[in-house]
PDB file of N, CA and C in Angstrom:
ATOM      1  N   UNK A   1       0.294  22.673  10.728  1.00  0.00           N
ATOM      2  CA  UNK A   1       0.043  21.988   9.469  1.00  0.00           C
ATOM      3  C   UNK A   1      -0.137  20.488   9.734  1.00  0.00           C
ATOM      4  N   UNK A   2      -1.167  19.634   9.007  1.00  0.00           N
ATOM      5  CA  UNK A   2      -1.668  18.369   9.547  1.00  0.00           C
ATOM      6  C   UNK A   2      -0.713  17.444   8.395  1.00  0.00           C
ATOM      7  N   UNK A   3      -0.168  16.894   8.802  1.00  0.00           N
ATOM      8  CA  UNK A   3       0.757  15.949   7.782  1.00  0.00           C
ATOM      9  C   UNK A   3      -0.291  14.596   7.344  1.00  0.00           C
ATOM     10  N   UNK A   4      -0.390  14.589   6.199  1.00  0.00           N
ATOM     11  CA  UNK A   4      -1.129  13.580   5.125  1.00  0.00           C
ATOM     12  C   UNK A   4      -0.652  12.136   5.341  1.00  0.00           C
ATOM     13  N   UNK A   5      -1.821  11.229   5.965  1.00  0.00           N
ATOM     14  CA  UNK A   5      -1.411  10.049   6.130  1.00  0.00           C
ATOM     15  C   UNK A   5      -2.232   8.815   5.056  1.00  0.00           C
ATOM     16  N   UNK A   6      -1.857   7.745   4.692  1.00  0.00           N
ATOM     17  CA  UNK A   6      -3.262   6.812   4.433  1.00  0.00           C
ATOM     18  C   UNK A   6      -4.573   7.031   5.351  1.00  0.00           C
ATOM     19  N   UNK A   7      -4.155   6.578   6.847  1.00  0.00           N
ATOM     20  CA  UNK A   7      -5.215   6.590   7.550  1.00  0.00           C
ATOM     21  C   UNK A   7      -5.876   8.290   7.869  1.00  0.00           C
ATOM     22  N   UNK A   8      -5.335   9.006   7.355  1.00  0.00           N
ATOM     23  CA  UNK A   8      -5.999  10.337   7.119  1.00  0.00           C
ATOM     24  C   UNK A   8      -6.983  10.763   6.469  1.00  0.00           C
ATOM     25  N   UNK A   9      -6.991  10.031   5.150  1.00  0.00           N
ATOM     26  CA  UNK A   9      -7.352  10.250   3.702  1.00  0.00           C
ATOM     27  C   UNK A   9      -8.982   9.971   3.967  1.00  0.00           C
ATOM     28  N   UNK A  10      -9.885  10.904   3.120  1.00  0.00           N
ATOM     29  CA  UNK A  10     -11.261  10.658   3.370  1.00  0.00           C
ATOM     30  C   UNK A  10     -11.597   9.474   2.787  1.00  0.00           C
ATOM     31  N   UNK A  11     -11.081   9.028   1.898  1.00  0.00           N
ATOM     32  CA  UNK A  11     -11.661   7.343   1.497  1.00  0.00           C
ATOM     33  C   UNK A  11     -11.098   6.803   3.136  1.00  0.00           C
ATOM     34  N   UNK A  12     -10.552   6.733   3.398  1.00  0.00           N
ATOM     35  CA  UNK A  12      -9.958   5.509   4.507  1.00  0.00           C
ATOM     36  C   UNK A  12     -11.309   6.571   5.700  1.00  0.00           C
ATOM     37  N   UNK A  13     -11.585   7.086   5.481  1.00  0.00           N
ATOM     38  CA  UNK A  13     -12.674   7.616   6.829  1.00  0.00           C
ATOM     39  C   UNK A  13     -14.092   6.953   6.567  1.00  0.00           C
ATOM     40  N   UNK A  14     -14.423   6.857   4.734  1.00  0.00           N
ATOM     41  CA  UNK A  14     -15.127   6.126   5.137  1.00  0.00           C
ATOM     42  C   UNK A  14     -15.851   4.658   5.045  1.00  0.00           C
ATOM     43  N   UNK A  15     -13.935   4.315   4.740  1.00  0.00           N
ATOM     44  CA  UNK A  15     -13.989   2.644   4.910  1.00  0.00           C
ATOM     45  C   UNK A  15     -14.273   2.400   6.621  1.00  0.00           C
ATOM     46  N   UNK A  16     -13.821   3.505   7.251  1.00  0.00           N
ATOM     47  CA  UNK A  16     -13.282   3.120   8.849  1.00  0.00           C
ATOM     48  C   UNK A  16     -15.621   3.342   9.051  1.00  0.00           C
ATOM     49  N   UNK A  17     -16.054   4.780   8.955  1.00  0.00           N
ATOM     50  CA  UNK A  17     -17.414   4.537   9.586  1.00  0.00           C
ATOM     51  C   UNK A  17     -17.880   3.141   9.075  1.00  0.00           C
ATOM     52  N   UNK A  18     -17.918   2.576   7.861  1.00  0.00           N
ATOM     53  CA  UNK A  18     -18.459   1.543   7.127  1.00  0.00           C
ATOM     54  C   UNK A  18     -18.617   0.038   7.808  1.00  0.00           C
ATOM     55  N   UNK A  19     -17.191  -0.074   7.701  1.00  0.00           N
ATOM     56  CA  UNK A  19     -16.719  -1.217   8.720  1.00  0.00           C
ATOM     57  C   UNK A  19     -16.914  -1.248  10.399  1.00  0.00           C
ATOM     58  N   UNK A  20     -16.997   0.717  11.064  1.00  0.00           N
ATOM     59  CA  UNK A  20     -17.649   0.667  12.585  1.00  0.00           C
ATOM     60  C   UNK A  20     -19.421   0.104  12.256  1.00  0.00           C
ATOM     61  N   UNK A  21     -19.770   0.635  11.396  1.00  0.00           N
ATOM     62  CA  UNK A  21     -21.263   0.501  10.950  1.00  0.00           C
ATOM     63  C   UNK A  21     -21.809  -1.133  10.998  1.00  0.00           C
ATOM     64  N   UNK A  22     -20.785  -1.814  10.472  1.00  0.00           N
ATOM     65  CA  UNK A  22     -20.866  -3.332  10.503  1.00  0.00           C
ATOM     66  C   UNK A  22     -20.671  -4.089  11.740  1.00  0.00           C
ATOM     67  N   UNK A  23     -20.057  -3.392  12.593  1.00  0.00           N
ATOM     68  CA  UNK A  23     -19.222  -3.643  13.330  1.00  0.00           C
ATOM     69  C   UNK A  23     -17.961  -4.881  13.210  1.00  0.00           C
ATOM     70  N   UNK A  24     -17.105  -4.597  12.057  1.00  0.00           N
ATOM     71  CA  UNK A  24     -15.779  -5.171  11.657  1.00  0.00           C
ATOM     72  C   UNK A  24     -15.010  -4.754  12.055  1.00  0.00           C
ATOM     73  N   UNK A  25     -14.100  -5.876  13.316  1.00  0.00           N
ATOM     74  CA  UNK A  25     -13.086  -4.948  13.720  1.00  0.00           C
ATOM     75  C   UNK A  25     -11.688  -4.891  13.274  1.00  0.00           C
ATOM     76  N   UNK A  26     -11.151  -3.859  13.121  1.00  0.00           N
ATOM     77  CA  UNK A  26      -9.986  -3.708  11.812  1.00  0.00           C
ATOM     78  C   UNK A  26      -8.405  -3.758  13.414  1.00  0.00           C
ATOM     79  N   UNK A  27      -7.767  -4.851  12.417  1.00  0.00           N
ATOM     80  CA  UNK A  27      -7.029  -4.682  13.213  1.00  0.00           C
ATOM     81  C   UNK A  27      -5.314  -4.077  12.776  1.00  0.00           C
ATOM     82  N   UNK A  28      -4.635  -3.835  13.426  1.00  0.00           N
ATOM     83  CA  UNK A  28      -3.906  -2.985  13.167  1.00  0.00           C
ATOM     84  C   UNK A  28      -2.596  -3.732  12.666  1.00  0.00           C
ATOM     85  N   UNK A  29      -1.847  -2.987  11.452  1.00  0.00           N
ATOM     86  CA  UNK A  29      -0.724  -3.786  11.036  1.00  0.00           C
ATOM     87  C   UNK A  29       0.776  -3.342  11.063  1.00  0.00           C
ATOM     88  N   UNK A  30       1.607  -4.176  11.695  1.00  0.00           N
ATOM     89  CA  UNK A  30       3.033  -3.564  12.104  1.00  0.00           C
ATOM     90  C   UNK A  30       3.404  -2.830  10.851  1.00  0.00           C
ATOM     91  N   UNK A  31       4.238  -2.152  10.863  1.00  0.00           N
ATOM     92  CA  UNK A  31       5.222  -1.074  10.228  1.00  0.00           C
ATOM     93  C   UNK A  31       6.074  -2.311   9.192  1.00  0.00           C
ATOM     94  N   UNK A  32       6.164  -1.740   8.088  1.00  0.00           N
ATOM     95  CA  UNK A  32       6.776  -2.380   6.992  1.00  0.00           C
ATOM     96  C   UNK A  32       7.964  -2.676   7.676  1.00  0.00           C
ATOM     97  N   UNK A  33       8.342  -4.331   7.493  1.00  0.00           N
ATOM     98  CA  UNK A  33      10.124  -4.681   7.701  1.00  0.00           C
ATOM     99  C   UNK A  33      10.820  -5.641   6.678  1.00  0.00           C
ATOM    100  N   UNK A  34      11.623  -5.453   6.235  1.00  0.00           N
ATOM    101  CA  UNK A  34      12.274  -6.122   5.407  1.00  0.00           C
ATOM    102  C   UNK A  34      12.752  -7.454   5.536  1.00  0.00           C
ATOM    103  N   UNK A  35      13.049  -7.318   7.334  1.00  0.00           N
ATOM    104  CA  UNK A  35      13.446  -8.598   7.955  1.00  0.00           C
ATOM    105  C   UNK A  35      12.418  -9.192   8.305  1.00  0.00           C
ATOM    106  N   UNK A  36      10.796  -8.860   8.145  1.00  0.00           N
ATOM    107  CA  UNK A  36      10.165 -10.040   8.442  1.00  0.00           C
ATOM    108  C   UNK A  36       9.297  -9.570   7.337  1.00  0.00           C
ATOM    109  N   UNK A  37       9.416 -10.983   6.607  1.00  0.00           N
ATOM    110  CA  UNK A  37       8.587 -11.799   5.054  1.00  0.00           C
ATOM    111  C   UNK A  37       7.494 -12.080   5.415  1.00  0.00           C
ATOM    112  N   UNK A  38       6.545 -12.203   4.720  1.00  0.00           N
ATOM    113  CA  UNK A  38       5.076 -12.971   5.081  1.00  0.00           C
ATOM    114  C   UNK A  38       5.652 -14.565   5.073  1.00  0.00           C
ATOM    115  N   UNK A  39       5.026 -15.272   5.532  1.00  0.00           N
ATOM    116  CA  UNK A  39       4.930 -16.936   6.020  1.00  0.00           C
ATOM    117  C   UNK A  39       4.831 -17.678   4.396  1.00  0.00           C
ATOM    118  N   UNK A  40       4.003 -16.781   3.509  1.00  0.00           N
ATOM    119  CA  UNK A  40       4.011 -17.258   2.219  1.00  0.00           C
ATOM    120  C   UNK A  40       5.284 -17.721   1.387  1.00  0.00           C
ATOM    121  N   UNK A  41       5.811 -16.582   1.461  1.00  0.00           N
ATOM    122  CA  UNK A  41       7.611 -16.884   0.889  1.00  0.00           C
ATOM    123  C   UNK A  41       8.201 -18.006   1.325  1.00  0.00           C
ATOM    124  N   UNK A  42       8.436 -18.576   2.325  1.00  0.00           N
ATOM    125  CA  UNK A  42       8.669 -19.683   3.115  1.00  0.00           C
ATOM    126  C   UNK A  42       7.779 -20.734   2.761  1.00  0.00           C
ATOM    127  N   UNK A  43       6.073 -20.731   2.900  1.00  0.00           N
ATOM    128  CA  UNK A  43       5.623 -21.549   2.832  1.00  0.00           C
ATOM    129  C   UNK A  43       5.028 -22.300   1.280  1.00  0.00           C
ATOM    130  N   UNK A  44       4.733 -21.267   0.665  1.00  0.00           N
ATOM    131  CA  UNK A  44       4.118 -21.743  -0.938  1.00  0.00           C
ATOM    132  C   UNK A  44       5.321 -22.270  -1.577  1.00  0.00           C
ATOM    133  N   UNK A  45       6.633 -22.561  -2.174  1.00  0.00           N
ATOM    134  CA  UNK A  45       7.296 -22.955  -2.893  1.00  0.00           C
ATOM    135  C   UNK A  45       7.270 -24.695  -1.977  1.00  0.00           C
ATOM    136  N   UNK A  46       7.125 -24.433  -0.435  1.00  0.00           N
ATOM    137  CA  UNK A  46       7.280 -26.011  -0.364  1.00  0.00           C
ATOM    138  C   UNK A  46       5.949 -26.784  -0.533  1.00  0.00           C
ATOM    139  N   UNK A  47       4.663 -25.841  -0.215  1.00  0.00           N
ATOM    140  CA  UNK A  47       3.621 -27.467  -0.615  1.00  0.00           C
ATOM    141  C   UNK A  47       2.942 -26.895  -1.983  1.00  0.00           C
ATOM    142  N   UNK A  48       3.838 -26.436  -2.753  1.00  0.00           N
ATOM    143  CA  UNK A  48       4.100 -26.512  -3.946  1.00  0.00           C
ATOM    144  C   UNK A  48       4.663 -27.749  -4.615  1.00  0.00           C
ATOM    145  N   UNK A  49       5.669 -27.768  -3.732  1.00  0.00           N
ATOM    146  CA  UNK A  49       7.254 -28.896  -4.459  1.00  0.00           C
ATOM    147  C   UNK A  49       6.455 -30.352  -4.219  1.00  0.00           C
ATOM    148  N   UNK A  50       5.477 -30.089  -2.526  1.00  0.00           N
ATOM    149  CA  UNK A  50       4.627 -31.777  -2.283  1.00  0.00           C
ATOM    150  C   UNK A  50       3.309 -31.710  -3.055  1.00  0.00           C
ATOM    151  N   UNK A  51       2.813 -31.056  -3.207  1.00  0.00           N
ATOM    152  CA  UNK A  51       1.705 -31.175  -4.140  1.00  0.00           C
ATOM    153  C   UNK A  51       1.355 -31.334  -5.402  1.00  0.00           C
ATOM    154  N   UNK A  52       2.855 -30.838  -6.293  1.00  0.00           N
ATOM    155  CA  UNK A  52       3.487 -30.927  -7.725  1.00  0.00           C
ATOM    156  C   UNK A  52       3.182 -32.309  -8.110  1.00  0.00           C
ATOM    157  N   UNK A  53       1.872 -32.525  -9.615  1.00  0.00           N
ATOM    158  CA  UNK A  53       2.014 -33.265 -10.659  1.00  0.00           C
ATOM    159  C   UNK A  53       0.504 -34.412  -9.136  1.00  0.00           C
ATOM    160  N   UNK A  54       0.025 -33.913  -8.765  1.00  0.00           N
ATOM    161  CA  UNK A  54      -0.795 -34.594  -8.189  1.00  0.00           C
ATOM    162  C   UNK A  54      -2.143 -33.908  -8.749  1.00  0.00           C
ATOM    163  N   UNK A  55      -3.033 -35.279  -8.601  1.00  0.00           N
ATOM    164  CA  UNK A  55      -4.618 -34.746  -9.363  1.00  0.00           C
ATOM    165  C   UNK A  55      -5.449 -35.215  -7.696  1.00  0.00           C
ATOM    166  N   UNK A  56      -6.668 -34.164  -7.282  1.00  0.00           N
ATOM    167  CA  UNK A  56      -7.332 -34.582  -6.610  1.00  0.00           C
ATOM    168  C   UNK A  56      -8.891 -34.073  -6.942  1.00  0.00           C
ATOM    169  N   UNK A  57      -9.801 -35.093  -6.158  1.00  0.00           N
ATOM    170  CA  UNK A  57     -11.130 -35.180  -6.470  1.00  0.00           C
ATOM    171  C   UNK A  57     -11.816 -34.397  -5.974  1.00  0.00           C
ATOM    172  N   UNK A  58     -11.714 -33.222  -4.977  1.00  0.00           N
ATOM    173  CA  UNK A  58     -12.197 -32.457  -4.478  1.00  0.00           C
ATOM    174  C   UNK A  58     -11.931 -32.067  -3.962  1.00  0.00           C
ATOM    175  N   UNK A  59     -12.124 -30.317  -3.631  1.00  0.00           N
ATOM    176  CA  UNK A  59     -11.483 -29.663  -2.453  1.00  0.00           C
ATOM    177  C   UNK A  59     -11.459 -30.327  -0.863  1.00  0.00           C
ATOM    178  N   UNK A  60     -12.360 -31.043  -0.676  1.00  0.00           N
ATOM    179  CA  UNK A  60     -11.743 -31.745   0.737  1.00  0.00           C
ATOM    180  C   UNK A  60     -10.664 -32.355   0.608  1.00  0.00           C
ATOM    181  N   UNK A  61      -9.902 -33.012  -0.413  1.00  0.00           N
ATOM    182  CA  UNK A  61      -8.724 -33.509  -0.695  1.00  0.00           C
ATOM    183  C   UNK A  61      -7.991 -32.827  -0.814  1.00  0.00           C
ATOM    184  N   UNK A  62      -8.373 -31.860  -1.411  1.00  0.00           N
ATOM    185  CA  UNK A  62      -7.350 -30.622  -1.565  1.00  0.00           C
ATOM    186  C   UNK A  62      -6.461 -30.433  -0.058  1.00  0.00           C
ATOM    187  N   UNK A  63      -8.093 -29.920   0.682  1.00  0.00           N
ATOM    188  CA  UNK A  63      -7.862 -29.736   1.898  1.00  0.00           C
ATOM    189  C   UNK A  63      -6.977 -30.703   2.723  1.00  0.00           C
ATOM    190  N   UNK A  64      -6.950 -31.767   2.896  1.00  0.00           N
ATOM    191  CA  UNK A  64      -6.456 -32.668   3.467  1.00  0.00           C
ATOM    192  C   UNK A  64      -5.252 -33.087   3.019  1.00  0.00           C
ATOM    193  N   UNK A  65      -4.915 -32.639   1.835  1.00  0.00           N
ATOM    194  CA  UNK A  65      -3.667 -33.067   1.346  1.00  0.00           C
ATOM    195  C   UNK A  65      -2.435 -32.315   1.750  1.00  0.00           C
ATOM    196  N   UNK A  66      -3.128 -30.623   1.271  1.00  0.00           N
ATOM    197  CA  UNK A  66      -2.594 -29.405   1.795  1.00  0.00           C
ATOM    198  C   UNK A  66      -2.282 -29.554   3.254  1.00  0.00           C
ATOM    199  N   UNK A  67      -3.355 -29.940   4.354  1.00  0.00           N
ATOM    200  CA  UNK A  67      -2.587 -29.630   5.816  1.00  0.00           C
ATOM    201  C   UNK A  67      -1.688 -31.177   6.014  1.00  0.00           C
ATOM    202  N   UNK A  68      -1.794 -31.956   5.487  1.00  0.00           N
ATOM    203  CA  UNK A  68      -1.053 -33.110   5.512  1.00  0.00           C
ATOM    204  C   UNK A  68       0.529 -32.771   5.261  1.00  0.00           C
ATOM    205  N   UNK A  69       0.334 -32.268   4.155  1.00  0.00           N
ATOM    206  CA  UNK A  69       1.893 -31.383   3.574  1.00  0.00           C
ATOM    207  C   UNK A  69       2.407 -30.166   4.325  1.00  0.00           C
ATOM    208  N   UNK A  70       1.789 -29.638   4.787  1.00  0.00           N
ATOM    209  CA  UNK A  70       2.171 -28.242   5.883  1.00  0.00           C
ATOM    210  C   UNK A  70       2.765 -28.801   7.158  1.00  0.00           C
ATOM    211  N   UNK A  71       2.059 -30.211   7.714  1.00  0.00           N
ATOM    212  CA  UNK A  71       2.260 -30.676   8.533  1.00  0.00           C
ATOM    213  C   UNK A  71       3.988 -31.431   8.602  1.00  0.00           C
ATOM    214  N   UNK A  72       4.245 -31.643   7.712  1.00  0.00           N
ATOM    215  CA  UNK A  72       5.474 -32.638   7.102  1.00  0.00           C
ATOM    216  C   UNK A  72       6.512 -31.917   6.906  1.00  0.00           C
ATOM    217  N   UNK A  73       6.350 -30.342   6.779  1.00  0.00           N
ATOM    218  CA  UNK A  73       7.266 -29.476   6.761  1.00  0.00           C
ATOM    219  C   UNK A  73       8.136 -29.232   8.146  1.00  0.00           C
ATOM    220  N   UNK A  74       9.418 -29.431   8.262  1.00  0.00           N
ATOM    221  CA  UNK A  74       9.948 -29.603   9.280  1.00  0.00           C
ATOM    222  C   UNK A  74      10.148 -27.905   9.867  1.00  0.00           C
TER     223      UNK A  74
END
């Protein structure tokens, strides 16, 4: 008996030819852990807290403000 996976499932067969067809290469993702968070949790509340109540003129500022503030994060 073949046990039912995501990567089993005929939609995921033919996201997988679709993306070989393109040649996109899919890369593979660790096993759910509780003990490791995405970088987001950690990172969005702080250049949140430096970016809070600021106006800028364009996404290059954006840009520049953002890695300015990522950078400052100890």
């Amino acid at each position: 008996m073949q046990k039912w996976s995501q990567r089993s499932s005929p939609k995921n067969k033919n996201k997988e030819e679709f993306l070989a067809t393109k040649q996109i290469t899919v890369l593979e993702h660790p096993a759910y852990s509780p003990d490791l968070g995405p970088n987001d949790f950690f990172l969005f509340p702080k250049i949140k807290e430096i970016l809070k109540g600021r106006h800028f003129d364009d996404t290059d500022d954006v840009r520049s403000n953002t890695t300015a503030g990522l950078k400052a994060i100890p």
